[in-house]
C-alpha atoms as a PDB file:
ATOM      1  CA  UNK A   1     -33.749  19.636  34.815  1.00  0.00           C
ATOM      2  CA  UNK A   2     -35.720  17.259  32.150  1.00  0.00           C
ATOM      3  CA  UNK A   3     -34.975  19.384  29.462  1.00  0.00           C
ATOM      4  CA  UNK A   4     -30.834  19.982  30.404  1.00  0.00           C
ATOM      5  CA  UNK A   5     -30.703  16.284  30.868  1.00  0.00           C
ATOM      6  CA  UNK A   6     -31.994  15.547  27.194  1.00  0.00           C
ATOM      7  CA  UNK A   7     -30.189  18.518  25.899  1.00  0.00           C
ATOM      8  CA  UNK A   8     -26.850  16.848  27.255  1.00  0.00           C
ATOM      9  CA  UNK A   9     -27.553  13.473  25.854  1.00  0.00           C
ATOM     10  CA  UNK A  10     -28.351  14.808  22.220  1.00  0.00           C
ATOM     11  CA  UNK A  11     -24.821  16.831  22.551  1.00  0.00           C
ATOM     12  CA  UNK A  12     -23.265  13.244  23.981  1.00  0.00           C
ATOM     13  CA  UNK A  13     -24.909  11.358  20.676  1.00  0.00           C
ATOM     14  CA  UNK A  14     -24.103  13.955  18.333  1.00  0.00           C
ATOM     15  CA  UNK A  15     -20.134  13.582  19.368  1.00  0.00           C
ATOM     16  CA  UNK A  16     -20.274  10.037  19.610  1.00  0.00           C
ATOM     17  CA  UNK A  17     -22.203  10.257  15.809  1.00  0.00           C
ATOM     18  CA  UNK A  18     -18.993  12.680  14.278  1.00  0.00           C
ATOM     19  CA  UNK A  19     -16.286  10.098  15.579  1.00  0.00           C
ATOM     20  CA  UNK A  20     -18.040   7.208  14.524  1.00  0.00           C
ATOM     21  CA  UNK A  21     -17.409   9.575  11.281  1.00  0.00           C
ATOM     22  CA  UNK A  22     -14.120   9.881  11.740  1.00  0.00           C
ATOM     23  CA  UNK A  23     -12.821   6.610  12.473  1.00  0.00           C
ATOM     24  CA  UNK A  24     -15.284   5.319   8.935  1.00  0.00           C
ATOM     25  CA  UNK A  25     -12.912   8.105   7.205  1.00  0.00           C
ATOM     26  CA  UNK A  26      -9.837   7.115   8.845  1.00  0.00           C
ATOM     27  CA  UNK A  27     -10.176   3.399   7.595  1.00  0.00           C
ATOM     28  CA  UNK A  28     -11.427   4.545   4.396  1.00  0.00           C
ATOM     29  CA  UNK A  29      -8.211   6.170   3.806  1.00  0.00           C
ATOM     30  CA  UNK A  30      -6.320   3.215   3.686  1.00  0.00           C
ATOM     31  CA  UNK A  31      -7.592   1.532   0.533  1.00  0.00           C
ATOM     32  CA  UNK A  32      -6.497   4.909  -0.993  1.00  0.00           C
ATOM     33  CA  UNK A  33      -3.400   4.354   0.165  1.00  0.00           C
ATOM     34  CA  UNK A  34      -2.376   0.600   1.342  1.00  0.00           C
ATOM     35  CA  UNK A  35       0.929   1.148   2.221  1.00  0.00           C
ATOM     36  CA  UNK A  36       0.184   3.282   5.091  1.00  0.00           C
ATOM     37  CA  UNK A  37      -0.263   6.600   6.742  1.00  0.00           C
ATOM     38  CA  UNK A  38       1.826   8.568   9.033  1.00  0.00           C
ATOM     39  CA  UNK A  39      -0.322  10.986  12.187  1.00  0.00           C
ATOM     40  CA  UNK A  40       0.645  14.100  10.205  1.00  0.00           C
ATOM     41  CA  UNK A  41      -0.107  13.169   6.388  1.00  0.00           C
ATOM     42  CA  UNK A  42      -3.373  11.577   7.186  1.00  0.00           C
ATOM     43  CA  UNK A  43      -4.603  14.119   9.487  1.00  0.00           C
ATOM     44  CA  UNK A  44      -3.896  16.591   6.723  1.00  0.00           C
ATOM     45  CA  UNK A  45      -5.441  14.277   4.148  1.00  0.00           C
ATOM     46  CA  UNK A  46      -8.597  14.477   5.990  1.00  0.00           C
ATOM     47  CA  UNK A  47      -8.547  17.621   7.443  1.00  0.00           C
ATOM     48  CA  UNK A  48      -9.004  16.609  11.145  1.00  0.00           C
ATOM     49  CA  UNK A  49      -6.762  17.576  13.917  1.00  0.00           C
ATOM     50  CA  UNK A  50      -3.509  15.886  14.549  1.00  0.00           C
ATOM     51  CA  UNK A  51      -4.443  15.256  18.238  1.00  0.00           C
ATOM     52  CA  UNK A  52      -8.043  13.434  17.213  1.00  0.00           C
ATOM     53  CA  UNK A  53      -6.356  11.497  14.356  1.00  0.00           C
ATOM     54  CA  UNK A  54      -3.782   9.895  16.440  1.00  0.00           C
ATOM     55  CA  UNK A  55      -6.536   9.155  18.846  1.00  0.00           C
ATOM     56  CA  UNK A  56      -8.410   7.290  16.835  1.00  0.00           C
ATOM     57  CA  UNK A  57      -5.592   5.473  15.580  1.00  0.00           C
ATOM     58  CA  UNK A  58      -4.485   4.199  19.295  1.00  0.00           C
ATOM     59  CA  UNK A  59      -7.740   2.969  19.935  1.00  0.00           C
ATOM     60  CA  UNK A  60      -7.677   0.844  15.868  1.00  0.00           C
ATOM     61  CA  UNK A  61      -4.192   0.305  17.047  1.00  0.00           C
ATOM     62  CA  UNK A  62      -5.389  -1.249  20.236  1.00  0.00           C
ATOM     63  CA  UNK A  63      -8.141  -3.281  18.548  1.00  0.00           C
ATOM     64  CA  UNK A  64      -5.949  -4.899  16.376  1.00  0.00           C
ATOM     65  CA  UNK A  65      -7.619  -3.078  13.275  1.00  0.00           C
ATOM     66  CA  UNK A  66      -4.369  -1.299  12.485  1.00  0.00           C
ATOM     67  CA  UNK A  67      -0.581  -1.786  13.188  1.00  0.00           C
ATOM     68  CA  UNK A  68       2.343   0.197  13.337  1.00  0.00           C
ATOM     69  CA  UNK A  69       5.502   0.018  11.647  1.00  0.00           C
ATOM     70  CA  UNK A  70       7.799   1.777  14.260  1.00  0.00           C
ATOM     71  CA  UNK A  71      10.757   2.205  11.798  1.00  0.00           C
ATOM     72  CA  UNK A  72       8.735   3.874   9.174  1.00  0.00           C
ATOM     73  CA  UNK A  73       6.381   5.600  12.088  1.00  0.00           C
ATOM     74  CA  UNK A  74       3.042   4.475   9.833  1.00  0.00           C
ATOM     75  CA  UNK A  75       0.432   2.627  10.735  1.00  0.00           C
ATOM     76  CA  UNK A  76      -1.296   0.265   8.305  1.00  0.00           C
ATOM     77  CA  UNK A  77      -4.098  -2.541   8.048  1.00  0.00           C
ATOM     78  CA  UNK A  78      -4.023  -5.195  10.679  1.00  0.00           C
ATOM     79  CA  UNK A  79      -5.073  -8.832  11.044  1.00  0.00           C
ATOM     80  CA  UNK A  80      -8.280  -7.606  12.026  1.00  0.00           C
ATOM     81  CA  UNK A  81      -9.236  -5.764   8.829  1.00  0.00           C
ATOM     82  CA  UNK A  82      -8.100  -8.657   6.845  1.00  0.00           C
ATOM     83  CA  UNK A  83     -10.549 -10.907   8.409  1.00  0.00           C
ATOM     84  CA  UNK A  84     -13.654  -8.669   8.087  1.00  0.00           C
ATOM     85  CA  UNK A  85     -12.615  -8.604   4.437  1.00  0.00           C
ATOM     86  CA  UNK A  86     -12.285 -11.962   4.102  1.00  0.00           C
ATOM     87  CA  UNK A  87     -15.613 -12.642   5.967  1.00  0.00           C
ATOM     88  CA  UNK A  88     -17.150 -10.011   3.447  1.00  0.00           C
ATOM     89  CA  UNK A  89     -15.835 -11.932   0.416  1.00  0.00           C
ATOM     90  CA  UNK A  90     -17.270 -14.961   1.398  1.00  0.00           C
ATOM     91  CA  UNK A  91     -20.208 -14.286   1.576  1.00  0.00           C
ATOM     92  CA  UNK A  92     -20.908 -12.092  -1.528  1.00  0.00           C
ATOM     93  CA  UNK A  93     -23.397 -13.708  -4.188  1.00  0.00           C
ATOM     94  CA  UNK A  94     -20.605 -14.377  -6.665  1.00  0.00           C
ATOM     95  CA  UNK A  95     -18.403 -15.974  -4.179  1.00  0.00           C
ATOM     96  CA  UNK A  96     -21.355 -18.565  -3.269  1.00  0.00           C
ATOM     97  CA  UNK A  97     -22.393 -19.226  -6.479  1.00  0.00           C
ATOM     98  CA  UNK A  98     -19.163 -19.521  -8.172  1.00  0.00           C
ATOM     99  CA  UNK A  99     -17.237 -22.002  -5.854  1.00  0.00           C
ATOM    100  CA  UNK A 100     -18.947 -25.009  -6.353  1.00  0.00           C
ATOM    101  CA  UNK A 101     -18.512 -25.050  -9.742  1.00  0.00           C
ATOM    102  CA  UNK A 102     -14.615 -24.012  -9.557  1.00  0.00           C
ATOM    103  CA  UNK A 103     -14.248 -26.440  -7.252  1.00  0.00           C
ATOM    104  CA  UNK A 104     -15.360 -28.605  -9.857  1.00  0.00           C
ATOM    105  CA  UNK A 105     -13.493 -27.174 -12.364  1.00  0.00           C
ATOM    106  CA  UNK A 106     -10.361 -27.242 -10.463  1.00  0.00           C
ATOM    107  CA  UNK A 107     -10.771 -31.229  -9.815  1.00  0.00           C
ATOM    108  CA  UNK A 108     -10.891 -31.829 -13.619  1.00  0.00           C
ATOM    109  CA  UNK A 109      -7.691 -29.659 -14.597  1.00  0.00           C
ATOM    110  CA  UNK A 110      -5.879 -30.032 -11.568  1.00  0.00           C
ATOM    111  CA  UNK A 111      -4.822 -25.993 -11.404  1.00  0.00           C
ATOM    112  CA  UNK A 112      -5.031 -23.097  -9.125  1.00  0.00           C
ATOM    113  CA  UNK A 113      -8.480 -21.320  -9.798  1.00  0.00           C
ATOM    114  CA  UNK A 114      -8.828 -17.717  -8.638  1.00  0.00           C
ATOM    115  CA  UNK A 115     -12.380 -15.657  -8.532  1.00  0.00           C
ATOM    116  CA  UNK A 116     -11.251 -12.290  -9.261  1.00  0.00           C
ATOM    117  CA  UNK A 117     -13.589  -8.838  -8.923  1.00  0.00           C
ATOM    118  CA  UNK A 118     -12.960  -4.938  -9.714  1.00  0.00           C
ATOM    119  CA  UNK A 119     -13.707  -3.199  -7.019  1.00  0.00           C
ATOM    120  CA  UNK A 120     -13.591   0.410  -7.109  1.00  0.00           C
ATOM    121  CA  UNK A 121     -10.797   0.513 -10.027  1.00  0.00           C
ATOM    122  CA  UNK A 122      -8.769  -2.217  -8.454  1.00  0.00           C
ATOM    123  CA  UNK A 123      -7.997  -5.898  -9.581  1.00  0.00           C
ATOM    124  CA  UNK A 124      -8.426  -7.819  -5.973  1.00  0.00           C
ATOM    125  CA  UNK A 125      -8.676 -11.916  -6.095  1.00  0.00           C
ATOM    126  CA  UNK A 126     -11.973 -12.874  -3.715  1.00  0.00           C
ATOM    127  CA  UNK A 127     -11.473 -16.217  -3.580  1.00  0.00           C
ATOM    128  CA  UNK A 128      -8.900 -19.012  -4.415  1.00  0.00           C
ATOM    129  CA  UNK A 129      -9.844 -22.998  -5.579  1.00  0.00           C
ATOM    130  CA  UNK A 130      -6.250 -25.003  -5.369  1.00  0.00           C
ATOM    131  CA  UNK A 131      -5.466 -28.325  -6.775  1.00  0.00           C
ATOM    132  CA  UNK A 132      -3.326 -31.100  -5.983  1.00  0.00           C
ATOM    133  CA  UNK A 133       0.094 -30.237  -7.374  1.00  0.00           C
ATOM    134  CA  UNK A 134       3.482 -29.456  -5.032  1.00  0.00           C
ATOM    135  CA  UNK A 135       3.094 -26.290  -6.984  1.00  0.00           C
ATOM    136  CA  UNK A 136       0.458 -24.221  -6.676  1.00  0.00           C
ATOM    137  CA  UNK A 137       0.300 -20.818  -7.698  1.00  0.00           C
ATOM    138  CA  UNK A 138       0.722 -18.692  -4.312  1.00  0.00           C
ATOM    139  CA  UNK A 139      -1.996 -15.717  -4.621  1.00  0.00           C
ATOM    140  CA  UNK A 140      -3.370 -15.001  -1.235  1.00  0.00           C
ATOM    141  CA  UNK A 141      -7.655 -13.825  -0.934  1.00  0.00           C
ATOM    142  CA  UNK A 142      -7.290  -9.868  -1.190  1.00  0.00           C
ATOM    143  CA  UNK A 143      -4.181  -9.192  -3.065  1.00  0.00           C
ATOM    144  CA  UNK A 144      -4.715  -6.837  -5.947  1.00  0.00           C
ATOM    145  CA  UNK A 145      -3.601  -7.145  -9.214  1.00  0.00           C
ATOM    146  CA  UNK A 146      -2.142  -4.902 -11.832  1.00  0.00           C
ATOM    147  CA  UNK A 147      -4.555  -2.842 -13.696  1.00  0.00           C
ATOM    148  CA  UNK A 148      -3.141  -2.991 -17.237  1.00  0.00           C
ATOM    149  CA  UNK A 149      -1.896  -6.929 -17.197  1.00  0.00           C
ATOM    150  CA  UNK A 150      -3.004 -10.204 -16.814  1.00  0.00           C
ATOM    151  CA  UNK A 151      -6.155 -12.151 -17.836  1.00  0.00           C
ATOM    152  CA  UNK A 152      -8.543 -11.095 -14.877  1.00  0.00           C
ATOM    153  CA  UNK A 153      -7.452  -7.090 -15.661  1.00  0.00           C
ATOM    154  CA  UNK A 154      -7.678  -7.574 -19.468  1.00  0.00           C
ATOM    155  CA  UNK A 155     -10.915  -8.774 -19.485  1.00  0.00           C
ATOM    156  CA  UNK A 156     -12.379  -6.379 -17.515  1.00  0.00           C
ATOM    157  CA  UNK A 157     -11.148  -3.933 -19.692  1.00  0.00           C
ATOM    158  CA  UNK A 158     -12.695  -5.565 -22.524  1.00  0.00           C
ATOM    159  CA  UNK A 159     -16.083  -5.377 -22.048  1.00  0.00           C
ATOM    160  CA  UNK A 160     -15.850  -1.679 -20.840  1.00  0.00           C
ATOM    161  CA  UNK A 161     -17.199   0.903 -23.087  1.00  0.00           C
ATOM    162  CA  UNK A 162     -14.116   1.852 -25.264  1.00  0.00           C
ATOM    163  CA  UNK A 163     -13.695   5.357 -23.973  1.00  0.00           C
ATOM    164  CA  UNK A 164     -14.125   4.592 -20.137  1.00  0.00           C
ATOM    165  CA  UNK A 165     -11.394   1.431 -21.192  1.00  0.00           C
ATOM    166  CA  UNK A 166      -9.019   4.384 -22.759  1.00  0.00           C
ATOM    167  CA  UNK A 167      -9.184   6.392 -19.610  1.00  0.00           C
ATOM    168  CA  UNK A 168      -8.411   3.550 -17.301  1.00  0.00           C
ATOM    169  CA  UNK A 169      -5.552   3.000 -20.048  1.00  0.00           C
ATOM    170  CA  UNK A 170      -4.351   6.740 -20.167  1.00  0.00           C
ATOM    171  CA  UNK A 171      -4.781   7.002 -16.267  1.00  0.00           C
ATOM    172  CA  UNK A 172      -2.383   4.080 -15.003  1.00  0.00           C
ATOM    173  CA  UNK A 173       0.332   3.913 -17.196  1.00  0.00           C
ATOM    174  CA  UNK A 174       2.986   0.711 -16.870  1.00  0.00           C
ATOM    175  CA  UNK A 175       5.864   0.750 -18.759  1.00  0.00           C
ATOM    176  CA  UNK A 176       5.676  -3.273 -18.609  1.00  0.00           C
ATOM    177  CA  UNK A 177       2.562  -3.027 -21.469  1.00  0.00           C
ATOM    178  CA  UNK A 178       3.020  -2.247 -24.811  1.00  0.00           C
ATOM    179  CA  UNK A 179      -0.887   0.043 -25.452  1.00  0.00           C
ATOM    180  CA  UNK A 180      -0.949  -1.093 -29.362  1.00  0.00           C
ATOM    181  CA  UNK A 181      -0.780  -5.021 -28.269  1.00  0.00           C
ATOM    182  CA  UNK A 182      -3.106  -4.729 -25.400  1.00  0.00           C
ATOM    183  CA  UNK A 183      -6.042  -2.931 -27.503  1.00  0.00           C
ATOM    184  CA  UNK A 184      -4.990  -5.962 -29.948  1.00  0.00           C
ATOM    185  CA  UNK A 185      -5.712  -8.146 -27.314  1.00  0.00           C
ATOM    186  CA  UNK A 186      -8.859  -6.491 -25.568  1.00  0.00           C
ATOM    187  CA  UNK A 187     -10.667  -7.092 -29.293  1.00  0.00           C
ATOM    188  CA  UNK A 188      -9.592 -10.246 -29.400  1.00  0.00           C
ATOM    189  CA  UNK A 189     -10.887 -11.547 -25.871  1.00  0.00           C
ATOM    190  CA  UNK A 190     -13.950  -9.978 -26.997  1.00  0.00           C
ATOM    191  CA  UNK A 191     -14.576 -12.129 -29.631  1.00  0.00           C
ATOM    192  CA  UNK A 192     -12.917 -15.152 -28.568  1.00  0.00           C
ATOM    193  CA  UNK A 193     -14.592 -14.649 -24.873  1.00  0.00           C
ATOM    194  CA  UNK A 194     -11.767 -15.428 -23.184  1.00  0.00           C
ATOM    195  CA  UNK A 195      -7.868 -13.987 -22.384  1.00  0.00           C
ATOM    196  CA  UNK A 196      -4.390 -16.232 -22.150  1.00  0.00           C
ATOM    197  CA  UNK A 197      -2.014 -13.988 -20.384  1.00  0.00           C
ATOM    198  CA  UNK A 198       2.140 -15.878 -20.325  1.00  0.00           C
ATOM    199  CA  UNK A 199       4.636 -14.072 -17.511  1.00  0.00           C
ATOM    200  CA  UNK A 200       2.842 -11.150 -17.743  1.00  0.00           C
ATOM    201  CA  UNK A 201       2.360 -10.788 -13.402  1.00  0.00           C
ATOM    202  CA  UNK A 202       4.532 -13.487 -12.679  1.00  0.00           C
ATOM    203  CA  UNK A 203       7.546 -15.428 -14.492  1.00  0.00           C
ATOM    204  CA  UNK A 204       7.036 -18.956 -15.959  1.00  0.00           C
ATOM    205  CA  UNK A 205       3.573 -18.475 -14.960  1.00  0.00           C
ATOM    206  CA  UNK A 206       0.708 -19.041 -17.896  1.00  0.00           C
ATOM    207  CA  UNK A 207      -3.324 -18.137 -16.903  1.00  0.00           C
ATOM    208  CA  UNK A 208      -6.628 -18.423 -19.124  1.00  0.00           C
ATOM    209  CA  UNK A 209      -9.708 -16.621 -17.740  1.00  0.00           C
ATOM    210  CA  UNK A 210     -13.205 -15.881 -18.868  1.00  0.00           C
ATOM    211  CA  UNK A 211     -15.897 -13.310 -17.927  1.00  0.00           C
ATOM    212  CA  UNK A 212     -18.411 -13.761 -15.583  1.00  0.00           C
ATOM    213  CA  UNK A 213     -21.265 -11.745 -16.655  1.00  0.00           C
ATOM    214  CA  UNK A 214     -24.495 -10.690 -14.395  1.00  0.00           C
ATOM    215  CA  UNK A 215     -28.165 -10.464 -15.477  1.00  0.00           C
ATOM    216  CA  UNK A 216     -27.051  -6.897 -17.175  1.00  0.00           C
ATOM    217  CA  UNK A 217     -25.230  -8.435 -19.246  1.00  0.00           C
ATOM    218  CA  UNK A 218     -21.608  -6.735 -16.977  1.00  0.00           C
ATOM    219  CA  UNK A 219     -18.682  -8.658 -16.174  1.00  0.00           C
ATOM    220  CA  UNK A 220     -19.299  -9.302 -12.538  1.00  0.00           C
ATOM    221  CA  UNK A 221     -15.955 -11.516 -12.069  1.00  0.00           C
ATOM    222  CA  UNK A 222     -13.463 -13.183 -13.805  1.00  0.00           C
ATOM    223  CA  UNK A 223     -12.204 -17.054 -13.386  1.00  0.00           C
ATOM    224  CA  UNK A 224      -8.181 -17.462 -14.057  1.00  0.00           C
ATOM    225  CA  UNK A 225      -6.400 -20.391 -13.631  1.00  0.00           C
ATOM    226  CA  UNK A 226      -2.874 -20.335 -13.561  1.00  0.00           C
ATOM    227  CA  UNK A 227      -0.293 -22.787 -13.695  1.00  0.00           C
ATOM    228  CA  UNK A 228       3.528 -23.698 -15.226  1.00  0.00           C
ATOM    229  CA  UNK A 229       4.138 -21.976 -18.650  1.00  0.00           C
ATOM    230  CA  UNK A 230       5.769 -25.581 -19.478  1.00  0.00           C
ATOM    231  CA  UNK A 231       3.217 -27.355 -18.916  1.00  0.00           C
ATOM    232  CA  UNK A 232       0.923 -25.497 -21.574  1.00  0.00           C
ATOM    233  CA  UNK A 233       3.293 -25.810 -24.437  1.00  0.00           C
ATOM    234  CA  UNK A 234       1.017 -28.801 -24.921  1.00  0.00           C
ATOM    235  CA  UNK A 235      -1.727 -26.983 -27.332  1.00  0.00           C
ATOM    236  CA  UNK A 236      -3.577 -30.136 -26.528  1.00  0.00           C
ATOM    237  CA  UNK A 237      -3.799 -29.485 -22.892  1.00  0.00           C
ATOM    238  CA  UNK A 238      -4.440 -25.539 -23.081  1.00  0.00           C
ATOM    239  CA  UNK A 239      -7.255 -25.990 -25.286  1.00  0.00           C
ATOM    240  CA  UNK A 240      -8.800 -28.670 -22.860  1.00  0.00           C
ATOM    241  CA  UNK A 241      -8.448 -26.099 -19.791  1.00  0.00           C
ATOM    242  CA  UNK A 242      -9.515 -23.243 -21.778  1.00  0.00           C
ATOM    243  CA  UNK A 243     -12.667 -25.152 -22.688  1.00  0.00           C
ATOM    244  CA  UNK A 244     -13.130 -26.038 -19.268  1.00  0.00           C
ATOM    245  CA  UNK A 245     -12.771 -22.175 -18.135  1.00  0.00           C
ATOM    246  CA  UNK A 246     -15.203 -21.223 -20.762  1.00  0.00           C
ATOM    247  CA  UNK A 247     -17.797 -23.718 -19.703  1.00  0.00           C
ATOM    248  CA  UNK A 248     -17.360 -23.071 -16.147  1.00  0.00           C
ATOM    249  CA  UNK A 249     -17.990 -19.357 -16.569  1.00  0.00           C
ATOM    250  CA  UNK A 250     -21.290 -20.288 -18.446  1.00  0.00           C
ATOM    251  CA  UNK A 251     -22.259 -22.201 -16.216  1.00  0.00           C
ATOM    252  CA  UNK A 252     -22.066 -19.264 -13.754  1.00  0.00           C
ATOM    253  CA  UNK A 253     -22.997 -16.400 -15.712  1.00  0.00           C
ATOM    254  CA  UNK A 254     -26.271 -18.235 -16.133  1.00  0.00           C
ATOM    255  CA  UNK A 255     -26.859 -18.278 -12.371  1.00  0.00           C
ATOM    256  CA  UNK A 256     -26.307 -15.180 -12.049  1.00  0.00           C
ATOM    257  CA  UNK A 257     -28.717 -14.264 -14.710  1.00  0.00           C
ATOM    258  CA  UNK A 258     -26.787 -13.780 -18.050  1.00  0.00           C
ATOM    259  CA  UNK A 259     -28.803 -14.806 -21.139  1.00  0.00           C
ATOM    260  CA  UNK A 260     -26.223 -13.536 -23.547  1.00  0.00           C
ATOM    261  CA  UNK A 261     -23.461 -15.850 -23.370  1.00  0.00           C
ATOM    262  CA  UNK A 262     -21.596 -15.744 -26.504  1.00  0.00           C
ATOM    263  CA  UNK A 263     -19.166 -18.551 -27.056  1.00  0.00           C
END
């Protein structure tokens, strides 16, 4: 009876191992697809039955790890996710290190300050400094970006090697970005070590960033700060903050490492 007994609970852990599978693979899905899945078109996606992919789903459902939109019949990510995400960003390295000196950085220009990663091909802001002003820009912790625009997606495509930079280039096309300007402006971030990007995401909106480069000499993040598009047609004032930027990235880049800083 020993022997059925253990053979029973090994069968018992082995099911509860493949749904712990499942439901990984389930929420997995949606960062391929953030706008949400339907029963049928995920359980094909992933090959499982319908029957065990809506199951799951109730119980994420349930949880408050999903929600449903009951006009479209999907289900997408829930306050839950967004707060494991959040707790993840943090506390990543980066996000420690870097916000005391943004904060700092953010007191002296008196801007929004966003710490911005690529994470698996995607532009996503991981943390947010604001300053004082009635009008701050309104980027929430976890939005993405656009691959192909801005200062936090140019430079990242900068310091790629320039054929993985080309396929990034040849594999998300935007009719918004002209290709000849932004290899014009890729070489010149490189040697200036830092991007200005004017209403390129969002109108009357002007951002400098900089690299943030690891002990590999990588671009681990990028700093942007972002403010009025008025307010820097004072060349006075937009060299100050872009001096500021560049220092502040230094600064951090050295902490995490970096003994090649450039500029």
């Amino acid at each position: 009876m020993k022997g059925v007994h253990k053979k029973g609970v090994k069968v018992a852990e082995k099911r509860k191992n493949i749904n712990i599978r499942r439901t990984a693979q389930i929420l997995k899905a949606f960062s391929e697809k953030p706008k949400g899945w339907g029963v049928t078109e995920l359980s094909s996606h992933l090959g499982l039955a319908k029957s065990v992919t809506h199951g799951i789903l109730r119980a994420l459902l349930e949880e408050g790890l999903l929600k449903k939109d009951k006009d479209k019949e999907i289900y997408i990510c829930g306050k839950e996710i967004l707060k494991l995400a959040l707790f993840f960003y943090s506390n990543m390295e980066i996000t420690k290190i870097a916000r005391p000196r943004i904060k700092k950085l953010v007191k002296k220009i008196n801007e929004t300050a966003l710490l911005v990663q690529c994470i698996d091909n995607k532009i996503v802001v991981i943390d947010k400094t604001v300053g004082d002003k009635p009008l701050q820009l309104g980027l929430r912790i976890g939005v993405g970006l656009p691959l192909l625009r801005g200062v936090a997606s140019k430079i990242f495509l900068a310091f790629l090697p320039d054929e993985k930079a080309d396929k990034i280039i040849s594999r998300n096309p935007d009719p918004q970005v002209d290709i000849t300007k932004l290899k014009e402006d890729l070489k010149s971030i490189r040697e200036k070590g830092y991007a200005i990007s004017n209403e390129e995401i969002y109108k009357n909106i002007l951002a400098v960033g900089a690299p943030i480069f690891n002990k590999d000499g990588k671009v681990e993040a990028v700093i942007s700060v972002g403010g009025l598009s008025t307010t820097y047609k004072n060349l006075e004032k937009r060299d100050k903050v872009i001096e500021a930027v560049l220092t502040t990235a230094k600064e951090i880049s050295s902490q995490m490492g970096c003994q090649n800083w450039k500029w």
